[in-house]
C-alpha atoms as a PDB file:
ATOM      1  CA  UNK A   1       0.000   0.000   0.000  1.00  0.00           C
ATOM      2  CA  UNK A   2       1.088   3.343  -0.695  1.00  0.00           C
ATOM      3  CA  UNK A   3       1.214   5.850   1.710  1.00  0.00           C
ATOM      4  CA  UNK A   4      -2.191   7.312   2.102  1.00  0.00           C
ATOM      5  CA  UNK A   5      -2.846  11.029   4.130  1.00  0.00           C
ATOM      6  CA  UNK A   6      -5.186  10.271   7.646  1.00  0.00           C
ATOM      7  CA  UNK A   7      -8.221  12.247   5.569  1.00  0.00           C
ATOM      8  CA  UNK A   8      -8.052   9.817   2.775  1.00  0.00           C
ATOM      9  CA  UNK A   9      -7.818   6.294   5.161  1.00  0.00           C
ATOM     10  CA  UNK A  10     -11.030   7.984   7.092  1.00  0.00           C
ATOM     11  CA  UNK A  11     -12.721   8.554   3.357  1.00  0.00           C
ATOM     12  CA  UNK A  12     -11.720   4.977   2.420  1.00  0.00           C
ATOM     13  CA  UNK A  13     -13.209   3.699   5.406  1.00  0.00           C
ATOM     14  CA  UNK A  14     -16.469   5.557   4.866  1.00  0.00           C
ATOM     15  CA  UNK A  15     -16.774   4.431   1.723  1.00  0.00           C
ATOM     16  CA  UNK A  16     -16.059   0.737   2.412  1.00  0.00           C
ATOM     17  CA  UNK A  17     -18.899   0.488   5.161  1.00  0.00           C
ATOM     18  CA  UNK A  18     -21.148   2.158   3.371  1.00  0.00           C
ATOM     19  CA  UNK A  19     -23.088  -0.520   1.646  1.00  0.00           C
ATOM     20  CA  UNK A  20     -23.675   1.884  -1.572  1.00  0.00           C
ATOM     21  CA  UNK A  21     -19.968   2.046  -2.267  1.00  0.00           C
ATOM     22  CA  UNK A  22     -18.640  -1.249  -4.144  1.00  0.00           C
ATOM     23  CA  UNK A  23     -14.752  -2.069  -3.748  1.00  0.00           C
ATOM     24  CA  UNK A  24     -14.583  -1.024  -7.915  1.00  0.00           C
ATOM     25  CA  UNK A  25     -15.390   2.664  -6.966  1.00  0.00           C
ATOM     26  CA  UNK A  26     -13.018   2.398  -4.501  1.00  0.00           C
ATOM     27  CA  UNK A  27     -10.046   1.236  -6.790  1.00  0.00           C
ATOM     28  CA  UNK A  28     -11.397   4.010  -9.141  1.00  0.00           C
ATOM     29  CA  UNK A  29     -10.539   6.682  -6.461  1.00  0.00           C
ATOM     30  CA  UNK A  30      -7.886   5.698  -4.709  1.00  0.00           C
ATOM     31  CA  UNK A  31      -6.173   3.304  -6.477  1.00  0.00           C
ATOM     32  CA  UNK A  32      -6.926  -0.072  -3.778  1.00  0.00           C
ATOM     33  CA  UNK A  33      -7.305  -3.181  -4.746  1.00  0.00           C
ATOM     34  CA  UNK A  34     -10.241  -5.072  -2.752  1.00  0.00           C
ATOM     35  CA  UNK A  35      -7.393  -6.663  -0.761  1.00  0.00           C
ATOM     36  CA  UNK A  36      -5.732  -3.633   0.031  1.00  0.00           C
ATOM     37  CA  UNK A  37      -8.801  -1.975   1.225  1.00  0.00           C
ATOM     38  CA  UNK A  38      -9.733  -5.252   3.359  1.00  0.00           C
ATOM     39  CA  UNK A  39      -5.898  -4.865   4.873  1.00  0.00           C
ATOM     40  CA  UNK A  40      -6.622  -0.956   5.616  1.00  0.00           C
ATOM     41  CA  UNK A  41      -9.541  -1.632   7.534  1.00  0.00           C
ATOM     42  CA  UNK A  42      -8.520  -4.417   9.624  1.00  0.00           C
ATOM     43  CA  UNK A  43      -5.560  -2.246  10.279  1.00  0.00           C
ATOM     44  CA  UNK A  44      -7.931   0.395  11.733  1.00  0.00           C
ATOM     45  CA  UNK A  45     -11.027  -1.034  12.912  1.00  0.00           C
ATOM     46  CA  UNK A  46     -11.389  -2.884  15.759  1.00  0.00           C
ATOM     47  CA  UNK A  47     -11.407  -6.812  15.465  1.00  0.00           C
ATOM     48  CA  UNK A  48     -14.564  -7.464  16.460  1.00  0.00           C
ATOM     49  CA  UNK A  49     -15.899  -4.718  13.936  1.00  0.00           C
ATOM     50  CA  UNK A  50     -13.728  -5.623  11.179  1.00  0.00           C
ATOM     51  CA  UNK A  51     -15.581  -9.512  11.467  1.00  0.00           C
ATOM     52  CA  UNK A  52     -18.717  -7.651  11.756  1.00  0.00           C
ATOM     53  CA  UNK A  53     -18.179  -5.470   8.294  1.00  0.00           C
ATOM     54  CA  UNK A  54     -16.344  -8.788   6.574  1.00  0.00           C
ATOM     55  CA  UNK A  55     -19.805 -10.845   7.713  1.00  0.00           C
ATOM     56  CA  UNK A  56     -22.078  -7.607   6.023  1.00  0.00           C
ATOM     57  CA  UNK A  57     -19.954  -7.386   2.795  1.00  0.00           C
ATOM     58  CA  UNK A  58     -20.393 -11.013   2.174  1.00  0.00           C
ATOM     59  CA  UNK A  59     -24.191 -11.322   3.173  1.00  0.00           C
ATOM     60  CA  UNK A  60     -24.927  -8.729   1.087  1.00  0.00           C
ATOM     61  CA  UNK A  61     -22.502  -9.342  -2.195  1.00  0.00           C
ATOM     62  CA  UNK A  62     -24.215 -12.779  -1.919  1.00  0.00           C
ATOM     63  CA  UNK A  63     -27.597 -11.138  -2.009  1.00  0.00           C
ATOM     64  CA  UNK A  64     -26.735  -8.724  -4.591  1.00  0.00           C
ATOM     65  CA  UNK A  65     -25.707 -11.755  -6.993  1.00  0.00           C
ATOM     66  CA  UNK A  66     -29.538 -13.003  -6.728  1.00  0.00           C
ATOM     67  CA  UNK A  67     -30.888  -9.788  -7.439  1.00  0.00           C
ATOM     68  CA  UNK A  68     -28.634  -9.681 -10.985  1.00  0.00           C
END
């Protein structure tokens, strides 16, 4: 990861729990790589509320799939 300002990490992090921001738009901003972004926040968040976002993201990418 490259280094990334404190404003930017708290936009990324915004964006990534917000369940209207996919990982694409992400890359398209910043330049992160789903795995990178997934590294930033358990870097940041809390474990328990890292699990907690990594349990939504999945739930609801397997919803969204159904819905295509």
């Amino acid at each position: 990861m490259t280094d990334i300002s404190e404003a930017d990490i708290s936009a990324i992090i915004e964006m990534a729990l917000s369940d209207h921001t996919a990982f694409a738009d992400i890359e398209r901003e910043y330049g992160l790589k789903d795995k990178e972004v997934k590294a930033l926040m358990r870097s940041n968040l809390k474990t328990s509320s890292y699990r907690t976002w990594r349990k939504r993201v999945r739930t609801f990418g397997d919803r969204r799939a159904h819905y295509k």
